[in-house]
Protein backbone atom coordinates (compact mmCIF):
# COMPACT_ATOMS: atom_id res chain seq x y z
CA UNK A 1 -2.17 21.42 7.98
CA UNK A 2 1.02 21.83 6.03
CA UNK A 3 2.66 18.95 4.24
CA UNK A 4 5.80 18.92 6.27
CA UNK A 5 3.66 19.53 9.81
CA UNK A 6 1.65 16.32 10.37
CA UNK A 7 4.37 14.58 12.27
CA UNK A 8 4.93 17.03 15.49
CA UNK A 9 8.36 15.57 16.74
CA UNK A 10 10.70 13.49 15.37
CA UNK A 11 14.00 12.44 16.10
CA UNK A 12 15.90 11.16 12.99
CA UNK A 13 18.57 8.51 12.48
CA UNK A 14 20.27 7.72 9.08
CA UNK A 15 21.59 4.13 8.69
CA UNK A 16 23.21 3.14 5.89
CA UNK A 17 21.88 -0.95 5.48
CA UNK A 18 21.37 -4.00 3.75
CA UNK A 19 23.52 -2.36 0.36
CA UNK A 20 26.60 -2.99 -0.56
CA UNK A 21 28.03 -2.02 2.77
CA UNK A 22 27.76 -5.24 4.26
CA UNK A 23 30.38 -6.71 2.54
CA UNK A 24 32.32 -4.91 4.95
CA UNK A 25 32.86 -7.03 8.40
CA UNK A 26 33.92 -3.10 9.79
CA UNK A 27 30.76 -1.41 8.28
CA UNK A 28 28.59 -4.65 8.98
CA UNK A 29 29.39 -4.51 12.63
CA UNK A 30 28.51 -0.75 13.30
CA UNK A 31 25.68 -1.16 11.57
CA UNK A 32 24.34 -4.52 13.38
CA UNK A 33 25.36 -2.68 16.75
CA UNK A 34 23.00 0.78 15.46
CA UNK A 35 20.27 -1.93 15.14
CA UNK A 36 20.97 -3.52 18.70
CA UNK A 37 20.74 -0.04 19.87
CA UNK A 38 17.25 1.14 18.54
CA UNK A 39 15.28 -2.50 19.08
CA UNK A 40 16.88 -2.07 22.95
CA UNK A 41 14.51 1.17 22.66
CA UNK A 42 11.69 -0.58 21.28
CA UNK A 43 9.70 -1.70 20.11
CA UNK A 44 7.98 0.28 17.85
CA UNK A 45 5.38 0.85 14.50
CA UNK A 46 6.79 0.31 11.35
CA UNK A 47 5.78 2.89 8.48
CA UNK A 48 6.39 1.59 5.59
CA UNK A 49 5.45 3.91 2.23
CA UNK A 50 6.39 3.86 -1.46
CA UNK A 51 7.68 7.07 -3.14
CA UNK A 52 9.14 10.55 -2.79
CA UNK A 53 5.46 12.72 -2.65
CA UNK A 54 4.54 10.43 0.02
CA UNK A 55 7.30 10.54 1.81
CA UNK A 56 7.55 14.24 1.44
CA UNK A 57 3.97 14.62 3.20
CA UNK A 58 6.35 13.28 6.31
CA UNK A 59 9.30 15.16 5.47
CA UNK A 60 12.17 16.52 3.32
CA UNK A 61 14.15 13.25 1.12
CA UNK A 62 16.42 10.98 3.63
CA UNK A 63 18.13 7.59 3.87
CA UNK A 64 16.45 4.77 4.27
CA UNK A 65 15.30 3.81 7.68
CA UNK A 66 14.17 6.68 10.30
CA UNK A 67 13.80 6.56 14.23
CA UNK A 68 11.71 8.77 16.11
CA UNK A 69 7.93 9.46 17.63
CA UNK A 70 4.88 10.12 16.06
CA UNK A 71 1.87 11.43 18.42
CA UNK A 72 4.24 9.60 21.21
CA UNK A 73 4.68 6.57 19.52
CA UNK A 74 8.03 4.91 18.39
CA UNK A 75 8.46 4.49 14.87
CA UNK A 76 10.76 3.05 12.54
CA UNK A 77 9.86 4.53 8.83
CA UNK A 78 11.07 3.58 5.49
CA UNK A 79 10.56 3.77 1.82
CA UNK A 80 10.00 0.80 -0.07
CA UNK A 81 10.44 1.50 -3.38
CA UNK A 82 7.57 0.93 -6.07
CA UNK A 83 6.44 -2.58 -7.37
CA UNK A 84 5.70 -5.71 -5.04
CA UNK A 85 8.92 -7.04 -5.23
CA UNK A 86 11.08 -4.06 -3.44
CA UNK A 87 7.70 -3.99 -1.12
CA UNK A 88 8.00 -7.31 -0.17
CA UNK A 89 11.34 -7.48 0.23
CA UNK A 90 11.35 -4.04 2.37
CA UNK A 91 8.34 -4.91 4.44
CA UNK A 92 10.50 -8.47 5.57
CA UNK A 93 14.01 -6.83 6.22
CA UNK A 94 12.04 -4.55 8.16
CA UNK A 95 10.78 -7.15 10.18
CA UNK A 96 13.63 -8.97 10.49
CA UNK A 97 16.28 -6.59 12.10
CA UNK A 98 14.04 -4.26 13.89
CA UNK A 99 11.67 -5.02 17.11
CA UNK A 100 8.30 -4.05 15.45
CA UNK A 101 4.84 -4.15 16.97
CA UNK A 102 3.04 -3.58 14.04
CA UNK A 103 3.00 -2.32 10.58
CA UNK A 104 1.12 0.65 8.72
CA UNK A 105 1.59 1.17 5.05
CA UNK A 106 0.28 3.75 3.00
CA UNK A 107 0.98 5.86 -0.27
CA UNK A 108 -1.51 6.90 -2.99
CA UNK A 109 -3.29 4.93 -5.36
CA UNK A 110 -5.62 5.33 -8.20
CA UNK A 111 -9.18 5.40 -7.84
CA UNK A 112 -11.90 2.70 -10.00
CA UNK A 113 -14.75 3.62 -7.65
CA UNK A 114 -16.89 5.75 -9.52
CA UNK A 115 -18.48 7.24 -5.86
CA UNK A 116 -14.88 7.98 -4.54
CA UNK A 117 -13.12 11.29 -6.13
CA UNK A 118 -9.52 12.27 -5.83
CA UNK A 119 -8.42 12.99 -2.44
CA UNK A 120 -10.20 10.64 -1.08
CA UNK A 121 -8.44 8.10 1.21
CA UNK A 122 -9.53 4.94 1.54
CA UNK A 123 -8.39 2.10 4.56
CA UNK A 124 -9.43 -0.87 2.62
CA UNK A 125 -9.95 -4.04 4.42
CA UNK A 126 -8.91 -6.65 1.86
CA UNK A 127 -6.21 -6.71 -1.00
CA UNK A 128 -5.70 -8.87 -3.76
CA UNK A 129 -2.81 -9.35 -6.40
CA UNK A 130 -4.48 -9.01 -9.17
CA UNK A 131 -1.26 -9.01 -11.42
CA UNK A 132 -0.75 -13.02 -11.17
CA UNK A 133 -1.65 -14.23 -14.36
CA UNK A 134 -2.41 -17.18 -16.76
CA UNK A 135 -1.95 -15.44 -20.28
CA UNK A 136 -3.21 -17.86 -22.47
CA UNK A 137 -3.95 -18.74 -26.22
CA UNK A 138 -7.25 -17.26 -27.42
CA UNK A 139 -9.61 -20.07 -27.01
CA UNK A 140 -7.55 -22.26 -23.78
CA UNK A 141 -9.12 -23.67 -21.26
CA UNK A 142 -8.79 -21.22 -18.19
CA UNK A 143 -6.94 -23.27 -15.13
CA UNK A 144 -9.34 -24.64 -12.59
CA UNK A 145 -7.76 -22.69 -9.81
CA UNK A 146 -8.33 -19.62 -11.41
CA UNK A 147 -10.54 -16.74 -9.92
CA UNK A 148 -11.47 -14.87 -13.09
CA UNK A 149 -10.87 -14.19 -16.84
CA UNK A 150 -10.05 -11.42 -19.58
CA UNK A 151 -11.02 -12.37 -23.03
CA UNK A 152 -9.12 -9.66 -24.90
CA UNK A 153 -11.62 -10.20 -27.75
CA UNK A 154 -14.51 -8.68 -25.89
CA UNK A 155 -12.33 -4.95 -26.25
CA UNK A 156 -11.94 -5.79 -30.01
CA UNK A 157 -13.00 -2.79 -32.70
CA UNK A 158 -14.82 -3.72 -34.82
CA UNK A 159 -16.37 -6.77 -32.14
CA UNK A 160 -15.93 -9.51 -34.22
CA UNK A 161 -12.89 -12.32 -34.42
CA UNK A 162 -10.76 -13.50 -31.92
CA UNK A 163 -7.85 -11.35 -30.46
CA UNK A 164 -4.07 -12.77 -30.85
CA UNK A 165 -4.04 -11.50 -27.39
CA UNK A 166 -6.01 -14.19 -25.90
CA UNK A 167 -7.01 -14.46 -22.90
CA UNK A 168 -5.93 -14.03 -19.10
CA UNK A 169 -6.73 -16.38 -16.07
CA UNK A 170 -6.44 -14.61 -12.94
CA UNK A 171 -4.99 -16.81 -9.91
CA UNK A 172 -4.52 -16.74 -6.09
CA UNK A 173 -1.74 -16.15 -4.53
CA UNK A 174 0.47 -19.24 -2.88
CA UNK A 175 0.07 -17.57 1.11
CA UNK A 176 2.74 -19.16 3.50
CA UNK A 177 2.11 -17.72 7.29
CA UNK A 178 3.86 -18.99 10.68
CA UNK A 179 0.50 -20.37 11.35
CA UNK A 180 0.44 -22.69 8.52
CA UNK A 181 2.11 -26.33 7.94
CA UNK A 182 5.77 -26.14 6.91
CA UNK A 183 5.77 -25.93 2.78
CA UNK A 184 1.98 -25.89 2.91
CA UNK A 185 0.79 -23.06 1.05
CA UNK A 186 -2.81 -21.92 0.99
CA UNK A 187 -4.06 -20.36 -2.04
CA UNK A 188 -5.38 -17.10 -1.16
CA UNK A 189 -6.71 -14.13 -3.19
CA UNK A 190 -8.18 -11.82 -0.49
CA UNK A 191 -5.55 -10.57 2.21
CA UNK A 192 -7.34 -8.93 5.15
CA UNK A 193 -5.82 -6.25 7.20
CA UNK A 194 -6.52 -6.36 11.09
CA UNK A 195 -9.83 -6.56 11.95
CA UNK A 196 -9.37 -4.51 15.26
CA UNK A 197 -7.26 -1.56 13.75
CA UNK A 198 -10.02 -1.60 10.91
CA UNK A 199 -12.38 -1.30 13.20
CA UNK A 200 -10.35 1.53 15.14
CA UNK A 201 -10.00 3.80 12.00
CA UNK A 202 -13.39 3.99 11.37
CA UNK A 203 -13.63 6.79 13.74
CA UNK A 204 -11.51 8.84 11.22
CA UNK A 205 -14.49 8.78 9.10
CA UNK A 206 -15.33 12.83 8.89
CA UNK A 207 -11.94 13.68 9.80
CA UNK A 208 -11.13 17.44 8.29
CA UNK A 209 -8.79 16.85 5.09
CA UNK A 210 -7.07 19.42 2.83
CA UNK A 211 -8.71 20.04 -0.42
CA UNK A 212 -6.68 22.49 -2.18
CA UNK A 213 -3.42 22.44 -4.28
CA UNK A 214 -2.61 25.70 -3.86
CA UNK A 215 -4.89 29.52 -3.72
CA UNK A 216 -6.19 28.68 -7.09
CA UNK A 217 -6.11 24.59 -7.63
CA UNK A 218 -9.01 23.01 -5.45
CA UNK A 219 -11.22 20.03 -5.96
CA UNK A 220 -14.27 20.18 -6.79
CA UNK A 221 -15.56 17.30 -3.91
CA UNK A 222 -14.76 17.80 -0.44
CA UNK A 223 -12.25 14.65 0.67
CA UNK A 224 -13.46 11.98 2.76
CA UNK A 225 -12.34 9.24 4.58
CA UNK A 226 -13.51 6.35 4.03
CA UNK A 227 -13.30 2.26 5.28
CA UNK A 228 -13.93 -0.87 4.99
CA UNK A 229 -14.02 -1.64 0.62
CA UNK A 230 -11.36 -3.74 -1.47
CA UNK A 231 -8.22 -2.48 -2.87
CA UNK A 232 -5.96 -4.50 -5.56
CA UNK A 233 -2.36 -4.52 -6.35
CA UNK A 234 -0.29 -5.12 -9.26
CA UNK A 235 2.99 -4.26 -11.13
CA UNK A 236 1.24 -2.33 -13.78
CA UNK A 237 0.19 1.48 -13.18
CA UNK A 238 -3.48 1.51 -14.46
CA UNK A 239 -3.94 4.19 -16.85
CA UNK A 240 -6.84 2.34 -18.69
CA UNK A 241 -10.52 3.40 -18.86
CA UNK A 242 -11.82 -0.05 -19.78
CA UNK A 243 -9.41 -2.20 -17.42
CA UNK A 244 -10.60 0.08 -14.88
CA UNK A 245 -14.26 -0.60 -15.19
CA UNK A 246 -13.06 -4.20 -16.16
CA UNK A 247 -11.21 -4.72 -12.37
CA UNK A 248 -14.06 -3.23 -10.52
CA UNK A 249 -16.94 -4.96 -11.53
CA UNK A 250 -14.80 -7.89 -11.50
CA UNK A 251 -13.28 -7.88 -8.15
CA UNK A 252 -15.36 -4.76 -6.25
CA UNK A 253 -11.93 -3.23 -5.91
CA UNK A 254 -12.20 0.77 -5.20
CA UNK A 255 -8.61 1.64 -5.38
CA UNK A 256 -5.30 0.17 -7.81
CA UNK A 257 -1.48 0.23 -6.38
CA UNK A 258 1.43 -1.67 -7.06
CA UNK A 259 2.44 -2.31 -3.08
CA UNK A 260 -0.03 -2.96 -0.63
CA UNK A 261 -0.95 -6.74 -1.14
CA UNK A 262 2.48 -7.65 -0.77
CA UNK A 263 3.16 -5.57 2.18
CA UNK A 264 -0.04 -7.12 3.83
CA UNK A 265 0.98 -10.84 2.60
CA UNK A 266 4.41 -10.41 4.23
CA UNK A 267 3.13 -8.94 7.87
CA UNK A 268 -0.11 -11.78 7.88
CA UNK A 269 2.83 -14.43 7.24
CA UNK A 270 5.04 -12.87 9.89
CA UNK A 271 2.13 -12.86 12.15
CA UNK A 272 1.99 -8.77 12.75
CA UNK A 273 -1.01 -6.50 12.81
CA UNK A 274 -1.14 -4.19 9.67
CA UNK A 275 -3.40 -1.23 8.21
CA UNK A 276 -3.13 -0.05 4.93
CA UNK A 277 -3.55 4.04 4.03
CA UNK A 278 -4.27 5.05 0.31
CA UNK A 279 -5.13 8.35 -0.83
CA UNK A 280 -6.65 8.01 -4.67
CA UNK A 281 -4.81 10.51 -6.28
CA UNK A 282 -5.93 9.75 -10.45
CA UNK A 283 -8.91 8.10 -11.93
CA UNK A 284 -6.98 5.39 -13.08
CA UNK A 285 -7.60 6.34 -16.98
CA UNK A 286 -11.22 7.28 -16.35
CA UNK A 287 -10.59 10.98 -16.81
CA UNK A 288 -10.48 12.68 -19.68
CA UNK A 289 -7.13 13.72 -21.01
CA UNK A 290 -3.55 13.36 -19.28
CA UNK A 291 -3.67 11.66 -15.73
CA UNK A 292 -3.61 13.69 -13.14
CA UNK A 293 -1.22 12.05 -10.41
CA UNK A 294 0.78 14.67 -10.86
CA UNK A 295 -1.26 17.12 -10.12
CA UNK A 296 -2.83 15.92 -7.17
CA UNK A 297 -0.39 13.00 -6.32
CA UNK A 298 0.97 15.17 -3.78
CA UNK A 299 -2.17 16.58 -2.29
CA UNK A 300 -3.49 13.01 -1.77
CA UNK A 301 -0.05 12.65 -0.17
CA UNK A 302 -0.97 15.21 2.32
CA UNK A 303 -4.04 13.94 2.94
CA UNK A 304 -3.05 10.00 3.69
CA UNK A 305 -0.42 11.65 5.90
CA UNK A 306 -2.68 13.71 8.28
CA UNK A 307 -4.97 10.57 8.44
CA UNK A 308 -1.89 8.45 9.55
CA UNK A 309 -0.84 10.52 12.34
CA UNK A 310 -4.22 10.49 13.27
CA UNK A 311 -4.39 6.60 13.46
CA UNK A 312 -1.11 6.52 15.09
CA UNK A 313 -2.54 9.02 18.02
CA UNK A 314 -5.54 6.75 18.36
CA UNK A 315 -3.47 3.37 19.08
CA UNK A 316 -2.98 2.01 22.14
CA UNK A 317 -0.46 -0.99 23.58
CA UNK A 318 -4.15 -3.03 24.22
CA UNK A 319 -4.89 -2.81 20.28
CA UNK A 320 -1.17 -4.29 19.11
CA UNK A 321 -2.47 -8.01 18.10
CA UNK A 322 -3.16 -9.64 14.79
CA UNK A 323 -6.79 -9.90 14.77
């Protein structure tokens, strides 16, 4: 299936929001009334993913926020940018202005699962930030709270000595949810997407996915899908052979991005049902030579798009609920 064919109808509409047009009463007003508009239509799945190849598995380059069907469904998709910031931030304007059900996210990530291969996608039922850090003096005392370390001087050649690097404590996140006491955080490393939905895509396991670039560019593994392991997120792009083995023996995370625990952390605290997509598009420095996103970026593009659609046919009204 082509990259541009996944999604069989969709009706498009541009809106220019939340920029600097707002400082315009004029502007402000026809856009608040657009909004009125589409949530009197609604309500509908938000898609939320993170970067042009994705997006072009969907179709051609657009504004920001799109209205139409997918399988039947009503969706509202978007582009969040890259980093957890802009997906925080996107994922909660989203749910703010819009009359959303439900949220699916997905993009490509890279892979640190030595039995997954590129173009693979994974639906991972847990994410942690692992990008929230304690750097620290070389021979601190690692905070209590703290869920792991890096000594730096373990990666030291020749082994011996300390490392002016130091060390890194690795802490939970500070989760506030609707459900919670007012200013209450919980501390939180493991996010969990919605049990039911996970439990849905599992019967896109087998599901048929592309496997060549192009006539001459194919991979050597037939790509699977597959559910149910870890994923991690942070603002770094993991490039690393030694990190990589470093995060999954660590954590048991099978795939690296720099979006998807925020997105989840925002739609938990909102109280919405979520899934996250991820098609591993690089080895996450594990290959030899240059990494090969770019290669196959867009292939595993393709691939997280079909098995989208696919979970999008499969839901019904019964399975919107945050379980």
């Amino acid at each position: 299936m082509g990259a541009r064919t996944v999604v069989g109808f969709v009706s498009i509409i541009f809106l220019v929001l939340f920029s600097g047009v707002l400082g315009f009463p004029v502007e402000r007003r026809k856009s608040l009334a657009i909004i009125r508009e589409i949530n009197r239509r609604g309500p509908y799945l938000g898609l939320i993913t993170v970067y042009p190849p994705e997006e072009n598995a969907f179709f051609a380059s657009g504004r920001r926020y799109r209205v139409g069907t997918v399988e039947g469904k009503k969706v509202i998709y978007m582009r969040c940018g890259v980093g957890l910031v802009n997906a925080a931030a996107a994922t909660q304007q989203m749910v703010d202005h819009f009359y959303i059900k439900g949220l699916i996210h997905f993009g490509i990530s890279g892979n640190t699962n030595s039995s997954l291969s590129i173009g693979d996608v994974s639906i991972p039922k847990q994410f942690a930030n692992t990008g929230l850090w304690d750097w620290l003096k070389p021979n601190a005392t690692i905070p209590s709270n703290d869920v792991a370390q890096l000594d730096f001087k373990n990666y030291n050649v020749p082994k011996e000595g300390n490392n002016s690097l130091g060390r890194v404590g690795y802490s939970p996140e500070q989760f506030y949810s609707e459900a919670g006491e007012p200013n209450t955080p919980r501390e939180m490393l493991w996010f969990q997407v919605s049990n039911n939905w996970l439990h849905l895509a599992t019967s896109l396991e087998g599901l048929e996915l592309e496997q060549c670039v192009n006539d001459t560019l194919c991979l050597e593994n037939k790509p699977k899908v597959v559910v149910g392991l870890r994923g991690s997120t942070a603002n770094t792009f993991l490039d690393n052979a030694a990190y990589r083995d470093f995060i999954f023996h660590t954590f048991g995370v099978s795939s690296t991005d720099m979006e998807s625990t925020a997105v989840v952390m925002t739609s938990l605290s909102n109280g919405f049902p979520l899934i996250v997509v991820r098609g591993l598009s690089d080895l996450a420095g594990a290959q030899e030579g240059q990494n090969s996103i770019k290669l196959f970026g867009p292939l595993a593009a393709t691939n997280v798009a079909n098995v989208v659609v696919q979970f999008v046919k499969l839901l019904s009204e019964e399975s919107y609920s945050c379980s």
